[in-house]
N, C-alpha and C. Protein backbone atom coordinates (compact mmCIF):
# COMPACT_ATOMS: atom_id res chain seq x y z
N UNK A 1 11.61 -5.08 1.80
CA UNK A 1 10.74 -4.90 0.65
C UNK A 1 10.85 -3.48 0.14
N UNK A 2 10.50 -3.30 -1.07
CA UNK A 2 10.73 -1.72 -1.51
C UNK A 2 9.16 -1.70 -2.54
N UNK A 3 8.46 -0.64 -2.29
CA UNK A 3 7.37 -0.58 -3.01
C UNK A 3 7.72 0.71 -3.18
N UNK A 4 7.51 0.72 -4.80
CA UNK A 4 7.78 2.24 -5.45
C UNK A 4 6.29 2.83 -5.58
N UNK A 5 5.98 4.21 -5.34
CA UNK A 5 4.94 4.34 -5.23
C UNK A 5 4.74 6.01 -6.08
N UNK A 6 3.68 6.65 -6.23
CA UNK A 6 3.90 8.07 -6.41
C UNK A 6 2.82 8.75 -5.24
N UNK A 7 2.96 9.87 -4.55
CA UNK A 7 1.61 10.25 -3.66
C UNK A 7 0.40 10.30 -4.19
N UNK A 8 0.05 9.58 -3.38
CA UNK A 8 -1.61 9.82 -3.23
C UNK A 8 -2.31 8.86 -4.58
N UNK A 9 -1.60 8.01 -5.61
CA UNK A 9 -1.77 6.71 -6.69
C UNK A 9 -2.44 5.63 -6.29
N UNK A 10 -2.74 4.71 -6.88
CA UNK A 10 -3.28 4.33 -6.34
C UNK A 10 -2.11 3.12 -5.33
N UNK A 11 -1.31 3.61 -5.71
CA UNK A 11 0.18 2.91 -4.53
C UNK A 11 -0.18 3.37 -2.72
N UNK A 12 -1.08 4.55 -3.07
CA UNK A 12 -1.33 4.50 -1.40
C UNK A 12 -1.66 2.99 -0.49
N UNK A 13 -2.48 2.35 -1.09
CA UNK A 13 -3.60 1.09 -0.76
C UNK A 13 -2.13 0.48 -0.06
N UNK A 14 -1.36 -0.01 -0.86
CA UNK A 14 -0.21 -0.84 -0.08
C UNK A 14 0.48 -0.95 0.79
N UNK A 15 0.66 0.86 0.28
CA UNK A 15 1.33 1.92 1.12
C UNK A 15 1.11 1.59 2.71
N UNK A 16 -0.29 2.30 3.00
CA UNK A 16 -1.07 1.90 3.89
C UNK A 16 -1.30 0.39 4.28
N UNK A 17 -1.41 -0.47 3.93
CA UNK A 17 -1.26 -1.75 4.08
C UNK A 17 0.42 -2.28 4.42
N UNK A 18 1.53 -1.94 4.16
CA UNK A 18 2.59 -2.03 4.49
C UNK A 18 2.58 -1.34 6.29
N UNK A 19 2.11 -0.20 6.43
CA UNK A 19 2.17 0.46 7.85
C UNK A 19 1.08 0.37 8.62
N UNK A 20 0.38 -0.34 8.66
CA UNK A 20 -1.10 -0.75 8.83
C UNK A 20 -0.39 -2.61 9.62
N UNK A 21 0.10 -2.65 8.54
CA UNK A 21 1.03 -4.20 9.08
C UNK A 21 2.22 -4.44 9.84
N UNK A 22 2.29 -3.09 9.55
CA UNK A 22 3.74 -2.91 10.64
C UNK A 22 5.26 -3.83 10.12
N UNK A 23 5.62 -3.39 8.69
CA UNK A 23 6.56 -4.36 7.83
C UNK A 23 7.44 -3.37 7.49
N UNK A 24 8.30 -3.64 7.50
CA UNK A 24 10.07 -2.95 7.20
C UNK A 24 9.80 -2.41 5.69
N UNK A 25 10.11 -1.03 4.95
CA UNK A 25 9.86 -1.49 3.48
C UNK A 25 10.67 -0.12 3.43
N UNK A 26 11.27 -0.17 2.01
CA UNK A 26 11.73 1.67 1.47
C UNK A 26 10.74 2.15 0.43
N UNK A 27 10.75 2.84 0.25
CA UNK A 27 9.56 3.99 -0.54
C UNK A 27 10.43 4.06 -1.88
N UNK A 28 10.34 3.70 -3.18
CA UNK A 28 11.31 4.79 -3.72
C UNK A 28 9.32 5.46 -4.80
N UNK A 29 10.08 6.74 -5.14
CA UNK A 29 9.19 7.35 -5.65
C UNK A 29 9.28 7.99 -6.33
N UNK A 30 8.35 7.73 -7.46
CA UNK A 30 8.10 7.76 -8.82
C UNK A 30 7.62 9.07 -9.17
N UNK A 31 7.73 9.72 -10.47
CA UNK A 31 7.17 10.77 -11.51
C UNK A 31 6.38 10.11 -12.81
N UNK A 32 4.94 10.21 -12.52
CA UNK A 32 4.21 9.46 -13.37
C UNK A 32 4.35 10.35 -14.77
N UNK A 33 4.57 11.11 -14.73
CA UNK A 33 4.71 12.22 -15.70
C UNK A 33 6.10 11.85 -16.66
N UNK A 34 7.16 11.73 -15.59
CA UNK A 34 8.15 11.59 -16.82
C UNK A 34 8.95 10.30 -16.87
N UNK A 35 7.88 9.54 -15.88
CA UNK A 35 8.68 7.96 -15.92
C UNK A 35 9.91 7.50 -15.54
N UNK A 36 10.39 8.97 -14.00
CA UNK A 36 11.78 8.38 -13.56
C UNK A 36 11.27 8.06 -12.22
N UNK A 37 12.19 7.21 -11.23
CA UNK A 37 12.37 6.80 -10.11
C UNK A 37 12.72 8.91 -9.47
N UNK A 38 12.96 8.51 -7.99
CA UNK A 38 13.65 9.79 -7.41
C UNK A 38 15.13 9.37 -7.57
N UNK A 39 15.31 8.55 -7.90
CA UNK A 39 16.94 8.28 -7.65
C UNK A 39 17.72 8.17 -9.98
N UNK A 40 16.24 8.88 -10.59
CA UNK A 40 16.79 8.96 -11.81
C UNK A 40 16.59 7.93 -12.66
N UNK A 41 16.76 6.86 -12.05
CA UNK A 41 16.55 5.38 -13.07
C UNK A 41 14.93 5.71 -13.60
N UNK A 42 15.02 4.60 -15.00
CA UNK A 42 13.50 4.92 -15.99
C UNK A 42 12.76 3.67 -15.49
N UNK A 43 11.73 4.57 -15.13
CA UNK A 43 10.95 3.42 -14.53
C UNK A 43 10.17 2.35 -15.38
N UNK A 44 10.09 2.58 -16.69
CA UNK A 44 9.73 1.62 -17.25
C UNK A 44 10.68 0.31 -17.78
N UNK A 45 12.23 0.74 -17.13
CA UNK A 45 12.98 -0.37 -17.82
C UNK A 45 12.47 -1.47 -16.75
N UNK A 46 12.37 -0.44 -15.60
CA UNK A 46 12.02 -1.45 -14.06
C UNK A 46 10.82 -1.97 -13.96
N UNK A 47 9.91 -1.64 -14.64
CA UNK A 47 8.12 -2.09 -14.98
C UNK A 47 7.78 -1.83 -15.96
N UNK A 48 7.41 -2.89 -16.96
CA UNK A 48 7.20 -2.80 -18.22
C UNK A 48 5.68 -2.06 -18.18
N UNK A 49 5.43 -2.62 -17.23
CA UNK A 49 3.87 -1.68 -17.10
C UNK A 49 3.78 0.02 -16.83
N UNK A 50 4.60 0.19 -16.02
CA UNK A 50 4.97 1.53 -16.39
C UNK A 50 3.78 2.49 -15.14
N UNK A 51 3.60 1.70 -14.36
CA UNK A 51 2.40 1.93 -13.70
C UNK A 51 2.87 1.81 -11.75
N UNK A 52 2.62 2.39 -10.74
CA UNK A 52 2.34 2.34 -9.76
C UNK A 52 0.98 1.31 -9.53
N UNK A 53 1.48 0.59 -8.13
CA UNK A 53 2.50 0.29 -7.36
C UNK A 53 2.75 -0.77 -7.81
N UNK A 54 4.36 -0.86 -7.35
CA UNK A 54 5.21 -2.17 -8.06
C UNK A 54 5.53 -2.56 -6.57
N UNK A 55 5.51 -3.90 -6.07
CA UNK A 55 6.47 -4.19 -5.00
C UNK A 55 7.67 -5.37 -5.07
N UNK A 56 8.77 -4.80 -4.38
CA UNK A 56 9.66 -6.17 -4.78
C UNK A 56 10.16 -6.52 -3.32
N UNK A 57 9.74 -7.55 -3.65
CA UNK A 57 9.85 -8.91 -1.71
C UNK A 57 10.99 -9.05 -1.92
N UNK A 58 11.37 -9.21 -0.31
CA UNK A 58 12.31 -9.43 0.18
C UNK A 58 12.81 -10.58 -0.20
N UNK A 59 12.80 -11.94 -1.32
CA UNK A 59 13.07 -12.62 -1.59
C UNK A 59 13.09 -12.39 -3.55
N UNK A 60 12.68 -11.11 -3.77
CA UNK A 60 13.21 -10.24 -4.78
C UNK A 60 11.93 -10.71 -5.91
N UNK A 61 11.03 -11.34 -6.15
CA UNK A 61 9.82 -11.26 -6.22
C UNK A 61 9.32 -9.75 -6.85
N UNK A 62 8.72 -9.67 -7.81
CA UNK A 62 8.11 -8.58 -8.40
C UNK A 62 6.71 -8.66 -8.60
N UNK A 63 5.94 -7.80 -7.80
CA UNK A 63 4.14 -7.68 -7.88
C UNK A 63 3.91 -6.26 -8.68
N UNK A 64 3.21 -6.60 -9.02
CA UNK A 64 2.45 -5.39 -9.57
C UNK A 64 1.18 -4.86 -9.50
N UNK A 65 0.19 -5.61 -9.12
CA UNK A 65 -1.13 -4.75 -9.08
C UNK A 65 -1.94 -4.83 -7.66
N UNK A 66 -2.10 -3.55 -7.64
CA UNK A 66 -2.48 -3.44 -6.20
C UNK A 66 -3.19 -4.72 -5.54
N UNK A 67 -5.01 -5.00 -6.12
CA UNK A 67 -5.66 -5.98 -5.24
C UNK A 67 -4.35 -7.64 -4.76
N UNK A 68 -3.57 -8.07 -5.80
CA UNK A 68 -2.78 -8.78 -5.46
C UNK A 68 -1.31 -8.32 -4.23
N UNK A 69 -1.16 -7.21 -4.32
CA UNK A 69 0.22 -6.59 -3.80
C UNK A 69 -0.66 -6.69 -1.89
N UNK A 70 -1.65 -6.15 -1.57
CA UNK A 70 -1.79 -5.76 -0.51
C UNK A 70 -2.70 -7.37 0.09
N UNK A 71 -2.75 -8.55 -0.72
CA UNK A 71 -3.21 -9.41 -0.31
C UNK A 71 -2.10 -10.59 0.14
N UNK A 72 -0.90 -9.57 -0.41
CA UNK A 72 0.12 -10.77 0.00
C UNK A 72 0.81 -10.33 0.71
N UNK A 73 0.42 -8.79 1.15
CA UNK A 73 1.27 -8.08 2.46
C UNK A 73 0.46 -8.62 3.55
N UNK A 74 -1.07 -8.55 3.73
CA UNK A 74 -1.74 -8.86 4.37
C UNK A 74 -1.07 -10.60 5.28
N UNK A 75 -1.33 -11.68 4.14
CA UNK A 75 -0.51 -12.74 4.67
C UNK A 75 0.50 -12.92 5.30
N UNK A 76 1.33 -11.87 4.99
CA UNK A 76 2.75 -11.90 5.52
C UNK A 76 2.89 -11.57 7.61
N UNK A 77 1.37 -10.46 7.97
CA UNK A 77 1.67 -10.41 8.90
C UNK A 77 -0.30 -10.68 9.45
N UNK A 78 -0.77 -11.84 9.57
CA UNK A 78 -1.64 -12.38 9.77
C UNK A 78 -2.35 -12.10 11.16
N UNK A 79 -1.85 -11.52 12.23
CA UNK A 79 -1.89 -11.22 13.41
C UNK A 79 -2.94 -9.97 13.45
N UNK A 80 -2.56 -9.18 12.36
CA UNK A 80 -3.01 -7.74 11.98
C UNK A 80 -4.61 -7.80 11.41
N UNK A 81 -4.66 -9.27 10.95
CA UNK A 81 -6.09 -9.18 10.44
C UNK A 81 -6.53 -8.63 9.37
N UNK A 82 -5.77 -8.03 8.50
CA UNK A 82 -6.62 -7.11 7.24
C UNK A 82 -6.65 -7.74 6.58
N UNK A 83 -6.24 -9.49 6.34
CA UNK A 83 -7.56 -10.01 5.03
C UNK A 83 -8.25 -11.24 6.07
N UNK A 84 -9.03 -11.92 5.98
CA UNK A 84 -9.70 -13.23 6.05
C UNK A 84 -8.60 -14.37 5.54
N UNK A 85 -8.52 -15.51 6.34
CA UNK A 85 -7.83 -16.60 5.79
C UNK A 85 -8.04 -17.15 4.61
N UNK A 86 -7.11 -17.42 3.81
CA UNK A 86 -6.66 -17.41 2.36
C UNK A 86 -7.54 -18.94 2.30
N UNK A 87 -8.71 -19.62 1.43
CA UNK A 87 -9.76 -20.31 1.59
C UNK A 87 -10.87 -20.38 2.05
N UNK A 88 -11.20 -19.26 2.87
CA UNK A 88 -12.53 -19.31 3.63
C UNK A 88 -13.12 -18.42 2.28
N UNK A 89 -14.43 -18.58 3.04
CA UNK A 89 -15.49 -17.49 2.31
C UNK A 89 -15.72 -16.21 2.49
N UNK A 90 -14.92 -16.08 4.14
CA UNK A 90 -14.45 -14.69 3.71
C UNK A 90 -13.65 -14.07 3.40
N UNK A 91 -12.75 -15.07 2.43
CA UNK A 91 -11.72 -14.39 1.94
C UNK A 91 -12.07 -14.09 0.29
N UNK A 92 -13.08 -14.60 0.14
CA UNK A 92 -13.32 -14.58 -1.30
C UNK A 92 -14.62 -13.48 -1.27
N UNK A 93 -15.31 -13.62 -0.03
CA UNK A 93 -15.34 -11.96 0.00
C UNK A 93 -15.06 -10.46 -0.48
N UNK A 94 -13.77 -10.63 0.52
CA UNK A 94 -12.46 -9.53 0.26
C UNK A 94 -12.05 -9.58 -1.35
N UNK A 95 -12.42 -10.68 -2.04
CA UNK A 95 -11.20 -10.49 -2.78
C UNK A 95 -13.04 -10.09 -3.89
N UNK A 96 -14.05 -10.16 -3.58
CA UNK A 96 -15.05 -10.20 -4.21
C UNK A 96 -15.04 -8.22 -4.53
N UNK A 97 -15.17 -8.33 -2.77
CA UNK A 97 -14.73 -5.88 -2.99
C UNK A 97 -13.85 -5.60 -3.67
N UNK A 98 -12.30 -6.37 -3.37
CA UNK A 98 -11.00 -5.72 -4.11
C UNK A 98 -11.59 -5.54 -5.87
N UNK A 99 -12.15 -6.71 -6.62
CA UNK A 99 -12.44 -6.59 -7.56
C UNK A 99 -13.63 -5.71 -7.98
N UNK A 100 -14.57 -5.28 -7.32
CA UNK A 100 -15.45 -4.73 -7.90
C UNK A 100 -14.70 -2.98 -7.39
N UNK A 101 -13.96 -3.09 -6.27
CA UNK A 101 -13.08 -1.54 -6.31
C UNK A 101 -12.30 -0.78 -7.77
N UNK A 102 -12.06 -2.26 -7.60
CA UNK A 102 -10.63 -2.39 -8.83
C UNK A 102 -11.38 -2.24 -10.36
N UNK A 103 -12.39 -2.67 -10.55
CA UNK A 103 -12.94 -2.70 -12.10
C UNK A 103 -14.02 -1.51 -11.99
N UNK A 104 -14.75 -1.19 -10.43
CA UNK A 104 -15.81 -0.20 -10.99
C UNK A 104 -16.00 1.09 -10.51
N UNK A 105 -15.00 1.15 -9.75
CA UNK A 105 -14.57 2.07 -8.89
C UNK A 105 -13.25 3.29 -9.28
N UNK A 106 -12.10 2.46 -9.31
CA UNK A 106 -10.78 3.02 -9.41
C UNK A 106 -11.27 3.32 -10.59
N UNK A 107 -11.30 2.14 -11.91
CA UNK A 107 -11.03 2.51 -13.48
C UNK A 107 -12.03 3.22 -14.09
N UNK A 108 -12.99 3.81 -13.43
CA UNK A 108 -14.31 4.50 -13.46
C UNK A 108 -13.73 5.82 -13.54
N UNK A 109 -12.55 6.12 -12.92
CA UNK A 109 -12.21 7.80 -12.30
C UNK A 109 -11.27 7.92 -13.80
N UNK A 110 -10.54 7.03 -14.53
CA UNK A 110 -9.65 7.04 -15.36
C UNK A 110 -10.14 8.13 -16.23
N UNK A 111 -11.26 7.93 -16.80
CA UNK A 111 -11.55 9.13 -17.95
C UNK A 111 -11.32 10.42 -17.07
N UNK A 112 -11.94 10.27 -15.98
CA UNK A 112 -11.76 11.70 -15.31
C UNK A 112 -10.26 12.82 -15.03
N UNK A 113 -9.22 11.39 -15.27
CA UNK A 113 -8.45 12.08 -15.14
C UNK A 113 -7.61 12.32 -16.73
N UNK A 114 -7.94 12.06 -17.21
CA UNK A 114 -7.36 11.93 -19.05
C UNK A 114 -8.34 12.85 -19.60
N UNK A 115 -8.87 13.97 -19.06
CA UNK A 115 -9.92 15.04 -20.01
C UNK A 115 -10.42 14.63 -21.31
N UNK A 116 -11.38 13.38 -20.46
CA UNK A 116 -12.32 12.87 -21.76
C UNK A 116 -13.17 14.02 -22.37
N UNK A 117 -13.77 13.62 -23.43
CA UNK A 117 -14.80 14.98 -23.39
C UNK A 117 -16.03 14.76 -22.65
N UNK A 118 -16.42 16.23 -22.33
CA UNK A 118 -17.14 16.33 -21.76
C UNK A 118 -18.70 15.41 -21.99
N UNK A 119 -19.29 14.87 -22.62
CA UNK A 119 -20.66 13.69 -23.07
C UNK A 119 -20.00 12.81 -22.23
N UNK A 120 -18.69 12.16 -22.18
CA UNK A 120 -18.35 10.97 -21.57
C UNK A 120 -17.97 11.41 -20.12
N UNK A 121 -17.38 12.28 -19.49
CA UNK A 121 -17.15 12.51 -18.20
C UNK A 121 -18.73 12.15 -17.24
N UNK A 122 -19.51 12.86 -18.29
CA UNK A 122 -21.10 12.82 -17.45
C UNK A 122 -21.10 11.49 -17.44
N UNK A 123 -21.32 10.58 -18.04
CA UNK A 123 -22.15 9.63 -17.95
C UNK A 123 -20.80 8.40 -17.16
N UNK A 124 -19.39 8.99 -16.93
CA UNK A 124 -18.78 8.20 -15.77
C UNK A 124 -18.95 8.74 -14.83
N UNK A 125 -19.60 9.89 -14.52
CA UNK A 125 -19.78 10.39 -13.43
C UNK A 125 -21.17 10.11 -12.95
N UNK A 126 -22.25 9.48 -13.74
CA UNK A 126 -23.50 9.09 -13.48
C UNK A 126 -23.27 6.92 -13.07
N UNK A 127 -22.32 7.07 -13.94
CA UNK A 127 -22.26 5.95 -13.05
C UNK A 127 -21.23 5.23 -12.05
N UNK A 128 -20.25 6.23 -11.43
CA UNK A 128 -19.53 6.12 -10.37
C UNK A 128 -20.47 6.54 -8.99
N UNK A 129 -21.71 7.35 -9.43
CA UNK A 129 -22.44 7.89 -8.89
C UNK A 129 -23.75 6.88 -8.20
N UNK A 130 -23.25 5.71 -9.11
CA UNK A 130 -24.70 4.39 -8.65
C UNK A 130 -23.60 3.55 -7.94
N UNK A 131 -22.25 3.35 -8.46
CA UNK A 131 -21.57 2.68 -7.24
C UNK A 131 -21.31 3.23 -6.03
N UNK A 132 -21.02 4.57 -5.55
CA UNK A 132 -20.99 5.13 -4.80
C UNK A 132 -22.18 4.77 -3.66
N UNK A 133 -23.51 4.88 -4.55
CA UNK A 133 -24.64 4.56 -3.81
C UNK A 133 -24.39 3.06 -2.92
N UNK A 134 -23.94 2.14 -3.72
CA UNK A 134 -24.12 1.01 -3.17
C UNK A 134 -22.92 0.44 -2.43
N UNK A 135 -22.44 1.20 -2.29
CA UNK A 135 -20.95 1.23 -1.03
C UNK A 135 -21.67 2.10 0.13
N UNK A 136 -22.40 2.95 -0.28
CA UNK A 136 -22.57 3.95 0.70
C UNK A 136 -24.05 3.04 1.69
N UNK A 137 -25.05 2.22 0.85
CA UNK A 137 -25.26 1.32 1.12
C UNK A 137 -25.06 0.44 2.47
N UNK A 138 -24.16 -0.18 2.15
CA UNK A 138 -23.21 -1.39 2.85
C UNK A 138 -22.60 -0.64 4.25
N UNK A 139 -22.08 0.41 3.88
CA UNK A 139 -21.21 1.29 5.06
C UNK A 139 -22.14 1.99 6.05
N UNK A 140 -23.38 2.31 5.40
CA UNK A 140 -23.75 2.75 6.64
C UNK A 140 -24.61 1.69 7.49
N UNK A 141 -24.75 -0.24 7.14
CA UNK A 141 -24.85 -0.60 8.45
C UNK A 141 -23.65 -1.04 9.01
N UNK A 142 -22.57 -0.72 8.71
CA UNK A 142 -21.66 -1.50 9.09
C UNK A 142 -19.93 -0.48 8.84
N UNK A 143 -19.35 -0.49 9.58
CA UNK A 143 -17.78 0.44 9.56
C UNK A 143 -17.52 0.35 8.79
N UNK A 144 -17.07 -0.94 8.30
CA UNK A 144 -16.05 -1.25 6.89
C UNK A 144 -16.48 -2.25 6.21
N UNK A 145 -15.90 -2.61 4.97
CA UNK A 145 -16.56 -3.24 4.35
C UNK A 145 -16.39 -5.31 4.31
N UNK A 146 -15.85 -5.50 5.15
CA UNK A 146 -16.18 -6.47 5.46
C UNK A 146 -16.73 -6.98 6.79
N UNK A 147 -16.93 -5.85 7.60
CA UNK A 147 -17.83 -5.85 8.75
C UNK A 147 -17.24 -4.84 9.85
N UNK A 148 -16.86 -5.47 10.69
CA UNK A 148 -16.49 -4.61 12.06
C UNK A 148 -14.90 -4.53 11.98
N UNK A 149 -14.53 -5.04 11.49
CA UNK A 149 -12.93 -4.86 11.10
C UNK A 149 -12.54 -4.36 9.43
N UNK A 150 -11.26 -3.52 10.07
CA UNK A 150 -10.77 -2.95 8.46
C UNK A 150 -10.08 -3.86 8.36
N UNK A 151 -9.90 -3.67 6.81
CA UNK A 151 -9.45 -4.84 5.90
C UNK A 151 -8.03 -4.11 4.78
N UNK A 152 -8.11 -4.87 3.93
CA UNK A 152 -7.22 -3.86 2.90
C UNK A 152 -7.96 -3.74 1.56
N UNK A 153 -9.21 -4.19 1.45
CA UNK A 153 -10.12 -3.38 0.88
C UNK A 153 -10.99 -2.20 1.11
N UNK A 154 -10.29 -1.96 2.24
CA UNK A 154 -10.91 -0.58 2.74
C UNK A 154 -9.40 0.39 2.56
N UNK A 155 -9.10 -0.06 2.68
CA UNK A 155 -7.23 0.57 2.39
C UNK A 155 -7.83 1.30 0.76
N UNK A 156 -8.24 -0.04 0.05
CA UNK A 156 -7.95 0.31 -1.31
C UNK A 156 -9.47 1.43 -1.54
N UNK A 157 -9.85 1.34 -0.93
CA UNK A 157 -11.58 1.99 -1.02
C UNK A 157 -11.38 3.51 -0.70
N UNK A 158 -10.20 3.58 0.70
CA UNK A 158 -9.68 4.92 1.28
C UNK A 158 -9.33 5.74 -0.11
N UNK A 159 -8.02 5.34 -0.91
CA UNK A 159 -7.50 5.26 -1.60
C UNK A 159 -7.83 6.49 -2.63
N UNK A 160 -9.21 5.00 -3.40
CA UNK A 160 -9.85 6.03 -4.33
C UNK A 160 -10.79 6.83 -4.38
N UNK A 161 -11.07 6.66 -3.08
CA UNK A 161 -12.50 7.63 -2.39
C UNK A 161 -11.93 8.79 -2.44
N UNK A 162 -10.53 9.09 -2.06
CA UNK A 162 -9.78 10.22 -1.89
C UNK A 162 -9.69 11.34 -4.07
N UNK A 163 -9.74 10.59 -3.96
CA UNK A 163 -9.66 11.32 -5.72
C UNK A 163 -10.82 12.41 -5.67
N UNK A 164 -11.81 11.88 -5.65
CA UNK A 164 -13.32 12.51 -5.58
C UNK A 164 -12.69 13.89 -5.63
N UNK A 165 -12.00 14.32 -4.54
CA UNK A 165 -11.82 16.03 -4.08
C UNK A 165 -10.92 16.45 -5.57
N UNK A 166 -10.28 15.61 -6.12
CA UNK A 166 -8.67 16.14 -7.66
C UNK A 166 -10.19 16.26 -8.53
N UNK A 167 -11.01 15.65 -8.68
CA UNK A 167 -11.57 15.81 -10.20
C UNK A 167 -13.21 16.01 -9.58
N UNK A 168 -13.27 16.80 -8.11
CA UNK A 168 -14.67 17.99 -7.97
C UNK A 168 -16.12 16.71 -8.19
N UNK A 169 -15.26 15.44 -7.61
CA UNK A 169 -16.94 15.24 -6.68
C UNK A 169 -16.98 15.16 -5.60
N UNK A 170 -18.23 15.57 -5.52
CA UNK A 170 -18.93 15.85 -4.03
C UNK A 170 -19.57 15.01 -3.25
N UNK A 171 -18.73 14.34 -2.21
CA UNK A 171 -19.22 13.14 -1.94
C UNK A 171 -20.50 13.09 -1.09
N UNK A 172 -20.81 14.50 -0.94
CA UNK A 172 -21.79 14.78 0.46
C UNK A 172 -23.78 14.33 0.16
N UNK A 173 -23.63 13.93 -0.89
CA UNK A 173 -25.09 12.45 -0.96
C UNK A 173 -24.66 11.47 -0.27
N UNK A 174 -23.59 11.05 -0.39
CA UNK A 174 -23.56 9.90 0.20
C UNK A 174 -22.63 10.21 1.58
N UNK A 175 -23.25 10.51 3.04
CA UNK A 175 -22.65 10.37 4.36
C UNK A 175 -22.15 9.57 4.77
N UNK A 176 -22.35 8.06 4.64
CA UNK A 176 -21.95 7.08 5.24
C UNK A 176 -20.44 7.10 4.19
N UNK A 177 -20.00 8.11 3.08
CA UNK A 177 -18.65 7.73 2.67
C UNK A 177 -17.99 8.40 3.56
N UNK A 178 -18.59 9.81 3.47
CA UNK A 178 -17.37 10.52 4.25
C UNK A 178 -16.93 10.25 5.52
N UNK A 179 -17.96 9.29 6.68
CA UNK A 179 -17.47 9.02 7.88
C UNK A 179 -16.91 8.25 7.70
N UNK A 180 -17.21 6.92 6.64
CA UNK A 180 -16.29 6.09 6.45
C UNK A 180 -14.42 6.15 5.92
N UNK A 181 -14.67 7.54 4.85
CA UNK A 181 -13.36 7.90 5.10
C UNK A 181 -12.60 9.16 6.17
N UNK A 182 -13.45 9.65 6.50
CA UNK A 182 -13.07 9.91 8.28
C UNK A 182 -12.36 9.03 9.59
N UNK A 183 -12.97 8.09 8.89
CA UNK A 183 -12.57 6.65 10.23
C UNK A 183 -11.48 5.84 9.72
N UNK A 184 -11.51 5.83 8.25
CA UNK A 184 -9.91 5.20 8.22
C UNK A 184 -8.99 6.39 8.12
N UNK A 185 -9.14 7.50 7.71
CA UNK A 185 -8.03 8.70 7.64
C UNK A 185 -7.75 8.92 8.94
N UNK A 186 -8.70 8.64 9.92
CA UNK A 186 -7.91 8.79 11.56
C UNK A 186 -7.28 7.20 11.93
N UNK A 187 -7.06 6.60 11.48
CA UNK A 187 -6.31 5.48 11.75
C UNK A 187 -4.76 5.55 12.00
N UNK A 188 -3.72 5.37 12.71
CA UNK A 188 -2.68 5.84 13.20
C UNK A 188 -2.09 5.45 11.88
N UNK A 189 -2.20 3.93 11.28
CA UNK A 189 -1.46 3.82 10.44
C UNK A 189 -1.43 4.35 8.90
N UNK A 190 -3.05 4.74 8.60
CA UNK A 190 -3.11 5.91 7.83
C UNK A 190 -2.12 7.14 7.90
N UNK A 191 -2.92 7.69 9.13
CA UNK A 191 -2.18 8.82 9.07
C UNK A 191 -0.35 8.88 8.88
N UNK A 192 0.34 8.08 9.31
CA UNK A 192 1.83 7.48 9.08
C UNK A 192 1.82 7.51 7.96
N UNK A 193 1.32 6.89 6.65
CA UNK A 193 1.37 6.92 5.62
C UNK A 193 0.99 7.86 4.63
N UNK A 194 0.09 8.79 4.75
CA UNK A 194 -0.35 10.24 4.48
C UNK A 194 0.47 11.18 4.75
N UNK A 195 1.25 11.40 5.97
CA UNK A 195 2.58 11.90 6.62
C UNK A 195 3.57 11.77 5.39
N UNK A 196 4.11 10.36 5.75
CA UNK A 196 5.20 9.93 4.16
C UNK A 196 4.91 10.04 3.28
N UNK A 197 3.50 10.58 2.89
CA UNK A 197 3.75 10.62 0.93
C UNK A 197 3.91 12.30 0.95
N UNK A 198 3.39 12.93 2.02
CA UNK A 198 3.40 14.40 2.15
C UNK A 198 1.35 14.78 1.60
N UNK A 199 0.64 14.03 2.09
CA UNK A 199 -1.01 14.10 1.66
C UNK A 199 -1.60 14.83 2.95
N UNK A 200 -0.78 15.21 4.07
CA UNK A 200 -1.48 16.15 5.19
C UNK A 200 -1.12 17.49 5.52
């Protein structure tokens, strides 16, 4: 498998979910800036989306968006446990966090990083600030967010929790984040993957 990724994007989630699963894969890696691969090719001839992370299976298969990319790595090595079986209720769970990560979480930080003006930064920052609460919530009765086991919605949660420090928030209202990302950043297969993007 080859998942093109850029450091620290939100391509980590997979990233981490690829070495977390313990699956054969090559890295190639991207310049979001000027839209080449490391090896020169334009990455948008290769993704019309133009966007991290792309993965292409070993049966040559093209994914593109994270909550789908790390739910079908997950399947692939089932032993590992990071999703719930594909029909239960707790898999619709998982896929209940991936989406509310994915719509209120991740795309919440977007203005932050596109120097909205300042009236609009506040008021995404007032309300990344009520989701925050209610993750922070959930985590502190419980490790991760689907209970006593990590998942790859905690992959993806690691992810964008990590931004907070690029665009100066302070996660320290809410404690139960920072142990929570304390406890997956000490994870072996984290750290392996933080190593390879060059994030330690």
């Amino acid at each position: 498998m080859k998942l093109y990724y850029s450091p620290g994007a939100c391509s980590l989630s997979p990233h981490i979910v690829l070495c977390e699963a313990g699956l054969p894969h090559e890295l190639i890696k991207v310049d979001l800036k000027t839209k080449k691969t490391e090896h020169g090719d334009d990455f948008n001839a290769i993704n019309a989306k133009g966007y991290v992370p792309m993965l292409v299976t070993d049966g040559g298969e093209v994914l593109t968006e994270g909550p789908a990319i790390v739910q079908y790595l997950a399947d692939l090595a089932p032993a590992k446990k990071l999703a719930p079986t594909a029909g239960t209720m707790d898999r619709v769970r998982l896929q209940e966090w991936l989406n509310f990560i994915s719509t209120e979480v991740h795309k919440g930080f977007s203005p932050l990083f596109r120097n909205a003006p300042a009236e609009w930064q506040e008021v995404v920052r007032t309300t990344l600030a009520a989701r925050f609460s209610h993750l922070a919530t959930v985590l502190e009765q419980q490790p991760y967010l689907l209970g006593n086991d990590f998942s790859v919605a905690d992959a993806y949660l690691f992810t964008v929790l990590n931004w907070s420090k690029w665009v100066k928030i302070d996660l320290a209202p809410w404690p139960a984040l920072i142990a929570f990302q304390a406890r997956v950043a000490a994870r072996p297969g984290v750290q392996q993957t933080l190593k390879k993007e060059g994030l330690l």
